[in-house]
N, C-alpha and C. Protein backbone atom coordinates (compact mmCIF):
# COMPACT_ATOMS: atom_id res chain seq x y z
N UNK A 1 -10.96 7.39 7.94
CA UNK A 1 -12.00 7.07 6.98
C UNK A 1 -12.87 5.97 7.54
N UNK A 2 -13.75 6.07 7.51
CA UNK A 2 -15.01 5.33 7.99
C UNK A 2 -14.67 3.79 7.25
N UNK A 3 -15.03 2.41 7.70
CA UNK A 3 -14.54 1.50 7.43
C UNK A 3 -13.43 0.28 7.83
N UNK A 4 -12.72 1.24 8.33
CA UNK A 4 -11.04 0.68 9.07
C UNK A 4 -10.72 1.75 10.05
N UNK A 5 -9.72 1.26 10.74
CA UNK A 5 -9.33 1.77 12.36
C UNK A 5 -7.64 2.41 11.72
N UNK A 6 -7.32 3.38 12.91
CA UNK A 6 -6.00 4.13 12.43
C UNK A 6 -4.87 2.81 12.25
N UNK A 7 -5.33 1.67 13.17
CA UNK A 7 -4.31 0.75 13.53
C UNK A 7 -4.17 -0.39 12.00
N UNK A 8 -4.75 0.07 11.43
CA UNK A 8 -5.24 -0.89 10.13
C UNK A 8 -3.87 -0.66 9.38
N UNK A 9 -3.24 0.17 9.29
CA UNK A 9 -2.05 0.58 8.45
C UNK A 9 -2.48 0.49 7.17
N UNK A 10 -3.39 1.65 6.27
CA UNK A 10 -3.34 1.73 4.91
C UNK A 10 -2.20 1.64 4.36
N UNK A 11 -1.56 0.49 3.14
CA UNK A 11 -0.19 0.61 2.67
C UNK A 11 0.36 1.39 1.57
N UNK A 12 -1.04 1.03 0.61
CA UNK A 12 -0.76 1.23 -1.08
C UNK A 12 -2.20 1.21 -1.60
N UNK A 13 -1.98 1.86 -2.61
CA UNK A 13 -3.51 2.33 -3.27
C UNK A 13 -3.50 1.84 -4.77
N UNK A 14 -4.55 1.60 -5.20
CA UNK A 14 -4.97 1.57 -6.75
C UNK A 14 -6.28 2.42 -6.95
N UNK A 15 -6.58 2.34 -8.76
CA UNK A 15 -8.10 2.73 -8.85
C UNK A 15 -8.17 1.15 -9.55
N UNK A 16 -9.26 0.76 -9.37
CA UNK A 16 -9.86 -0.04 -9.80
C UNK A 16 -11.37 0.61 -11.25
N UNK A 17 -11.74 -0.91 -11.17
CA UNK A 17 -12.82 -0.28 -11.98
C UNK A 17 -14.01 0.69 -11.61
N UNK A 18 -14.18 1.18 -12.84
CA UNK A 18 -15.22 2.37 -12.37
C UNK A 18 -14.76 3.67 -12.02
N UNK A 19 -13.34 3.83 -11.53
CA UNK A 19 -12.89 4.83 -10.71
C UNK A 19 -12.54 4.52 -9.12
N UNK A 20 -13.31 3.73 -9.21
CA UNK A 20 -13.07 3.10 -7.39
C UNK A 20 -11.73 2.99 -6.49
N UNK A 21 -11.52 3.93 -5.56
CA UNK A 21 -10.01 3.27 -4.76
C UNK A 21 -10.39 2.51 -3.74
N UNK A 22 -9.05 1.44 -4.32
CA UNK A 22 -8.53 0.42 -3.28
C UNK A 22 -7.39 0.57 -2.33
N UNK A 23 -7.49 0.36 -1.34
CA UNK A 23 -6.51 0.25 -0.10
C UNK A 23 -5.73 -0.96 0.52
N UNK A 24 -4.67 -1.28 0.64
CA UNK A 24 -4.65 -2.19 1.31
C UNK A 24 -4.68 -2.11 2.78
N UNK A 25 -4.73 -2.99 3.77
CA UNK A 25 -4.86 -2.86 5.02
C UNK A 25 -4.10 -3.63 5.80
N UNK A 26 -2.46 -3.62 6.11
CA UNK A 26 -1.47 -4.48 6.37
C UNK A 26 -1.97 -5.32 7.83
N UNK A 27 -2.08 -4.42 8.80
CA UNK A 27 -2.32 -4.94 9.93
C UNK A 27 -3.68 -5.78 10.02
N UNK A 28 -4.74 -5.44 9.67
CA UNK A 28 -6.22 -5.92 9.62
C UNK A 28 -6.01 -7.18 8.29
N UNK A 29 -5.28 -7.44 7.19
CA UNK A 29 -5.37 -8.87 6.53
C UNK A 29 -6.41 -8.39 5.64
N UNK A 30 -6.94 -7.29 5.45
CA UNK A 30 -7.83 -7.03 4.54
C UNK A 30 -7.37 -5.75 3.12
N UNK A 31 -7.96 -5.62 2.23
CA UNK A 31 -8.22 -4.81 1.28
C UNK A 31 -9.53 -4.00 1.62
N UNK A 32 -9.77 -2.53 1.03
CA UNK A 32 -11.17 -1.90 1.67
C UNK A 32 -11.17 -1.61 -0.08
N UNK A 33 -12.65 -0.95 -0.49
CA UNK A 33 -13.21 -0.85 -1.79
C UNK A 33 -13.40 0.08 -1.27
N UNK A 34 -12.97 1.49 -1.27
CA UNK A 34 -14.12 2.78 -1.32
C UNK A 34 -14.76 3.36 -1.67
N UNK A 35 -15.70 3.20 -1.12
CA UNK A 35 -16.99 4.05 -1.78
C UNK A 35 -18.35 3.89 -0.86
N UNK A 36 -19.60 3.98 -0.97
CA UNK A 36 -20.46 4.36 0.04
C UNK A 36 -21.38 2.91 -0.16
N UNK A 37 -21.53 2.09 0.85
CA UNK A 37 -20.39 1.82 1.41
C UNK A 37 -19.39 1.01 1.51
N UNK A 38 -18.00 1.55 2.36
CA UNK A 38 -16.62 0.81 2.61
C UNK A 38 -17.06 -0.47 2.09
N UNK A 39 -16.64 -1.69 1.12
CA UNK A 39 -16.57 -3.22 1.34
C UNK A 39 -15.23 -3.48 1.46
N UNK A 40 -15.15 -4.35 2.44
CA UNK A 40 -13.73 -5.07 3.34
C UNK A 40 -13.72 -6.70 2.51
N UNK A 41 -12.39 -6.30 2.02
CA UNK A 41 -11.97 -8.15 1.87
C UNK A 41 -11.05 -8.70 2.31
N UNK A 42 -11.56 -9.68 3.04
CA UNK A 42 -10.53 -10.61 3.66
C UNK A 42 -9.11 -11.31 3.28
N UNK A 43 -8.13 -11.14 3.15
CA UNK A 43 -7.16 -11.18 2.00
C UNK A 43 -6.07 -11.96 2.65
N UNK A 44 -6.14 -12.25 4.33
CA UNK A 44 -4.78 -13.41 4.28
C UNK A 44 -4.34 -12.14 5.26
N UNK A 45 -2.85 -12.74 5.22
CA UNK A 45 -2.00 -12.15 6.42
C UNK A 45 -0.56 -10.78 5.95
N UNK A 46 -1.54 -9.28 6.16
CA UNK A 46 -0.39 -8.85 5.49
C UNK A 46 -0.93 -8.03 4.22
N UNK A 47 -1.57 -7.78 3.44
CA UNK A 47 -1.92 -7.25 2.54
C UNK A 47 -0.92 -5.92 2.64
N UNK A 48 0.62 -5.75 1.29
CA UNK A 48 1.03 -5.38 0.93
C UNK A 48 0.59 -4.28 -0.33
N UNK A 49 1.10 -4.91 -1.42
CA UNK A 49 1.10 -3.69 -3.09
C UNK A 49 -0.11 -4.42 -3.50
N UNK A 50 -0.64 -3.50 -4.14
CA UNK A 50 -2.27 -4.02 -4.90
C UNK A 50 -2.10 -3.41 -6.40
N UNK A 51 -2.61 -3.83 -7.14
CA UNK A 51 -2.75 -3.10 -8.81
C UNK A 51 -3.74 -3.81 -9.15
N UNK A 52 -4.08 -3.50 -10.47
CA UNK A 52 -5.48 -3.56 -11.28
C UNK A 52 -5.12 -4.54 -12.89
N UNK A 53 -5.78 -5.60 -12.52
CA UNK A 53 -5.29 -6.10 -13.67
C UNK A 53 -6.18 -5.91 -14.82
N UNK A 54 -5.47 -5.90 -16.46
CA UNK A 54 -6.14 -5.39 -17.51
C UNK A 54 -7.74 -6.03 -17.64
N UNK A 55 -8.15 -6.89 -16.93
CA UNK A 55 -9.62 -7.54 -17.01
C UNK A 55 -10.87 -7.17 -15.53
N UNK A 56 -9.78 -6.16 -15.15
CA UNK A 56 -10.32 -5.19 -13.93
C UNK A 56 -10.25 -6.02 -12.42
N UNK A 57 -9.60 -7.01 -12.20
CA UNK A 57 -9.47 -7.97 -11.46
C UNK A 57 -8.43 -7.41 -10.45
N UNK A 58 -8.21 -7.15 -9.35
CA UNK A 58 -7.15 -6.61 -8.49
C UNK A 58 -6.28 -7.46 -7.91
N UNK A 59 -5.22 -7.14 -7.56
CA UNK A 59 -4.30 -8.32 -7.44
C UNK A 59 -3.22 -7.59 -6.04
N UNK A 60 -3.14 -8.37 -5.19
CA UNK A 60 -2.11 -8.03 -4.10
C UNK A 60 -1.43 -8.98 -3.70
N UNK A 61 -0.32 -8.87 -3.01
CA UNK A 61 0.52 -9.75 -2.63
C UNK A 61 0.63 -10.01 -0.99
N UNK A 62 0.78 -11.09 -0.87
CA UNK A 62 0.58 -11.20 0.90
C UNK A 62 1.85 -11.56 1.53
N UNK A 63 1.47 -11.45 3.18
CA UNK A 63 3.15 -11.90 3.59
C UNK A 63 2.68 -13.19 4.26
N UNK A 64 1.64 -13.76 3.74
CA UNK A 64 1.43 -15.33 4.02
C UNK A 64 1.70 -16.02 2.58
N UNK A 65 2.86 -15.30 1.96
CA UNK A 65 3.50 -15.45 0.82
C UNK A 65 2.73 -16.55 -0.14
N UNK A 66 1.54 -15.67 -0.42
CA UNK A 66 0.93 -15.52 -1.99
C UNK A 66 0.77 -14.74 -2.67
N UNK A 67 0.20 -14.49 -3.75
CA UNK A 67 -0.71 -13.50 -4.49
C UNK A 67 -2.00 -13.78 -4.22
N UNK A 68 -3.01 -12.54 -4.27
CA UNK A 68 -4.20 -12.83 -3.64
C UNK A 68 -4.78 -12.18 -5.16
N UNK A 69 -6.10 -12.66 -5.94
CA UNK A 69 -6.76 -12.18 -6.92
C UNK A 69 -8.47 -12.06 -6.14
N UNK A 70 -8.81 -10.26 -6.35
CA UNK A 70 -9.70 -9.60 -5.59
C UNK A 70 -10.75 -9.51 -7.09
N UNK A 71 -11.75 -10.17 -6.99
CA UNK A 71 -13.01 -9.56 -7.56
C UNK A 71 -14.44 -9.28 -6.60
N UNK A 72 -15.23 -8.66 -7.39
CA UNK A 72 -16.57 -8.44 -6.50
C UNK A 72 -17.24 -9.78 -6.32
N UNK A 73 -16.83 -10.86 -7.49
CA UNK A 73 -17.49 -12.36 -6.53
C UNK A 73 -16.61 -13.31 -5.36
N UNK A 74 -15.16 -12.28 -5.17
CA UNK A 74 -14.88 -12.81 -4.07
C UNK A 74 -13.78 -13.13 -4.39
N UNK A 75 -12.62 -13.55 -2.54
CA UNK A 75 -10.79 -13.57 -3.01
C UNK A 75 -10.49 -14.94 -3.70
N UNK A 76 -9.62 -14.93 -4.16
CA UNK A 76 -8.86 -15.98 -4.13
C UNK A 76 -7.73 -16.09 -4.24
N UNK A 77 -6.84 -16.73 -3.25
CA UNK A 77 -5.43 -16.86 -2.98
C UNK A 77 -4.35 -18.13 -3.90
N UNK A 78 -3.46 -17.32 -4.10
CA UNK A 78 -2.11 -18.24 -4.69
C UNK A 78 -1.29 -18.54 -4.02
N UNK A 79 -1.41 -19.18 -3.51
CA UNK A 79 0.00 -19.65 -2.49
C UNK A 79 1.15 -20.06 -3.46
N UNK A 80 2.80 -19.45 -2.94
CA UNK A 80 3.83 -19.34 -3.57
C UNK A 80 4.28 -20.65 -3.36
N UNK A 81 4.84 -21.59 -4.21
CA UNK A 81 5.58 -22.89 -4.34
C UNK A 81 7.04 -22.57 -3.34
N UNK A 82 7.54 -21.05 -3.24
CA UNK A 82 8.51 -21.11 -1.69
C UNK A 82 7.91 -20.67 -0.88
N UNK A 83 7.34 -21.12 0.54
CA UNK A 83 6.66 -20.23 1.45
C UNK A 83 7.71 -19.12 2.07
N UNK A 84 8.93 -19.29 2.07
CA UNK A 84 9.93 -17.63 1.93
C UNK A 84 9.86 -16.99 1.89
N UNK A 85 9.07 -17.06 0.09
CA UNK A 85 9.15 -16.24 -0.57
C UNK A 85 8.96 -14.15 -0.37
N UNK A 86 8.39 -14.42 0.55
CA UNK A 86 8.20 -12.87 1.03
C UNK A 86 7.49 -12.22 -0.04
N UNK A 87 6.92 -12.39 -1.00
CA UNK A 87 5.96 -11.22 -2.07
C UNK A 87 5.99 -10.09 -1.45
N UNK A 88 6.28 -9.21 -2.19
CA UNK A 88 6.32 -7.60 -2.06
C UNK A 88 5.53 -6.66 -3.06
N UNK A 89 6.08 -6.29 -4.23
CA UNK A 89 5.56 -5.82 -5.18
C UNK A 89 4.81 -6.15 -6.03
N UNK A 90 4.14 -5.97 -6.79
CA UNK A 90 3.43 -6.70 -8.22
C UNK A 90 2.77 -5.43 -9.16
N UNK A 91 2.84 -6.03 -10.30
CA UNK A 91 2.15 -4.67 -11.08
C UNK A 91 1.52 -6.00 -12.15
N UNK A 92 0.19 -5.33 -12.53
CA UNK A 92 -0.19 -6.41 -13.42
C UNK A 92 0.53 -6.19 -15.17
N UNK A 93 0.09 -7.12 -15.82
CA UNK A 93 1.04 -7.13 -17.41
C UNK A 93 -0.10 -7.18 -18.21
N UNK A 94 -0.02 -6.31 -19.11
CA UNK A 94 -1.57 -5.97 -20.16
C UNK A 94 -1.76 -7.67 -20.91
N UNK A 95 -0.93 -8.51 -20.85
CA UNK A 95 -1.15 -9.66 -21.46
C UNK A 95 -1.71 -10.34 -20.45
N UNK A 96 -2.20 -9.80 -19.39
CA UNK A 96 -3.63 -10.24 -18.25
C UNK A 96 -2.47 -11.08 -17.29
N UNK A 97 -1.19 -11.44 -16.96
CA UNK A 97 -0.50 -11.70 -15.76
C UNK A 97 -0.11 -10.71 -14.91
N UNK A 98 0.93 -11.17 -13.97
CA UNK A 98 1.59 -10.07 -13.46
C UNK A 98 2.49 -10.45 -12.69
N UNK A 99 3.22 -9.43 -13.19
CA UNK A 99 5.17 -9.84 -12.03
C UNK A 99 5.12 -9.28 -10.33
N UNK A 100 5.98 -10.34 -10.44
CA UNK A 100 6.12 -9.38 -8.45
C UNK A 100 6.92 -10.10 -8.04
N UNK A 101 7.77 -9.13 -7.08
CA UNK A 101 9.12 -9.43 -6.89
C UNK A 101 8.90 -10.25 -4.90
N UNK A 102 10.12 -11.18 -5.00
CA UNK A 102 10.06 -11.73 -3.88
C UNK A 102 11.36 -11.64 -3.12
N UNK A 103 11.20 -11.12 -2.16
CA UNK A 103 12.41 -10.63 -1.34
C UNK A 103 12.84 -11.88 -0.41
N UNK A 104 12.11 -12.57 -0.05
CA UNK A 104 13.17 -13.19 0.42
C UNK A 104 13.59 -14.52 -0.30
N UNK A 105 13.32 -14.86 -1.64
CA UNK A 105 14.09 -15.49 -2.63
C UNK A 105 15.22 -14.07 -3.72
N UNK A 106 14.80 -13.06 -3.62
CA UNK A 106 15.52 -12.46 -4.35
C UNK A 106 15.40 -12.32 -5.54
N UNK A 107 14.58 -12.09 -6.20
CA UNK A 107 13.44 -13.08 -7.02
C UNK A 107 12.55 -12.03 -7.80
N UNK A 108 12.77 -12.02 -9.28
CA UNK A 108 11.04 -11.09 -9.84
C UNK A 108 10.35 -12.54 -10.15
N UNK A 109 8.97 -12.71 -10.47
CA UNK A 109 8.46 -13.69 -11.15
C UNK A 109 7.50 -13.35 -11.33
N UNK A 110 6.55 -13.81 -12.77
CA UNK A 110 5.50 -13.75 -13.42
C UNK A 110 4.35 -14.68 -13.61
N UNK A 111 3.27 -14.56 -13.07
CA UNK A 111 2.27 -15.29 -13.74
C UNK A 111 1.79 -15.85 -14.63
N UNK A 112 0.52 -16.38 -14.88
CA UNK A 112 0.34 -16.68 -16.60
C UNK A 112 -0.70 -15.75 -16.86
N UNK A 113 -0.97 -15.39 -17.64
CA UNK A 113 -2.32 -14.31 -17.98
C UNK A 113 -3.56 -15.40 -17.22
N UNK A 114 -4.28 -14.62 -16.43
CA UNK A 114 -5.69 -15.07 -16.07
C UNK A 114 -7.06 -15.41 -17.21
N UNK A 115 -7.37 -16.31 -16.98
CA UNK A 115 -8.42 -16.68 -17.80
C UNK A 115 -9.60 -17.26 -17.63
């Protein structure tokens, strides 16, 4: 797909708003927006699981062990209070947070709803 290289390792997908799919891009540190055209976001080291949070805000987890929050005005990163922590999963929570599990604490944990 036009945008990213085979070496990019697409991981995990969402739709975002509008209908739009998101990709993550493990090897390249980025997220891609598809659609015409590709926008690439810079996301840290690692871009793992991505989901859509209820205020349309996208959310992935990094293995420069944060959570990363993706809008169209741009990233912004959470760095985890264990740098360990390993973030893996996340799914967002209709009460506008979201859990995600940390493997190398062993670990689910939750956010606060975004605001």
């Amino acid at each position: 797909m036009a945008g990213w290289s085979r070496g990019d390792l697409p991981a995990d997908v969402t739709i975002g708003p509008g209908g739009t799919l998101w990709v993550t891009l493990v090897h390249s540190g980025q997220v891609a927006r598809v659609g015409e055209p590709v926008r690439l976001f810079d996301v840290g080291e690692g871009p793992m699981v991505i989901t859509t949070g209820p205020d349309g805000s996208l959310w992935c987890t990094s293995r420069s062990d944060a959570l990363v929050r993706i809008t169209d005005d741009g990233v912004t990163e959470f760095p985890l209070p264990d740098r360990t922590a390993r973030p893996h999963a996340v799914a967002a929570d209709p009460a506008g947070g979201c859990w995600f599990t940390e493997w190398g604490a062993w670990w689910c944990a939750k956010t606060e709803p975004w605001r």
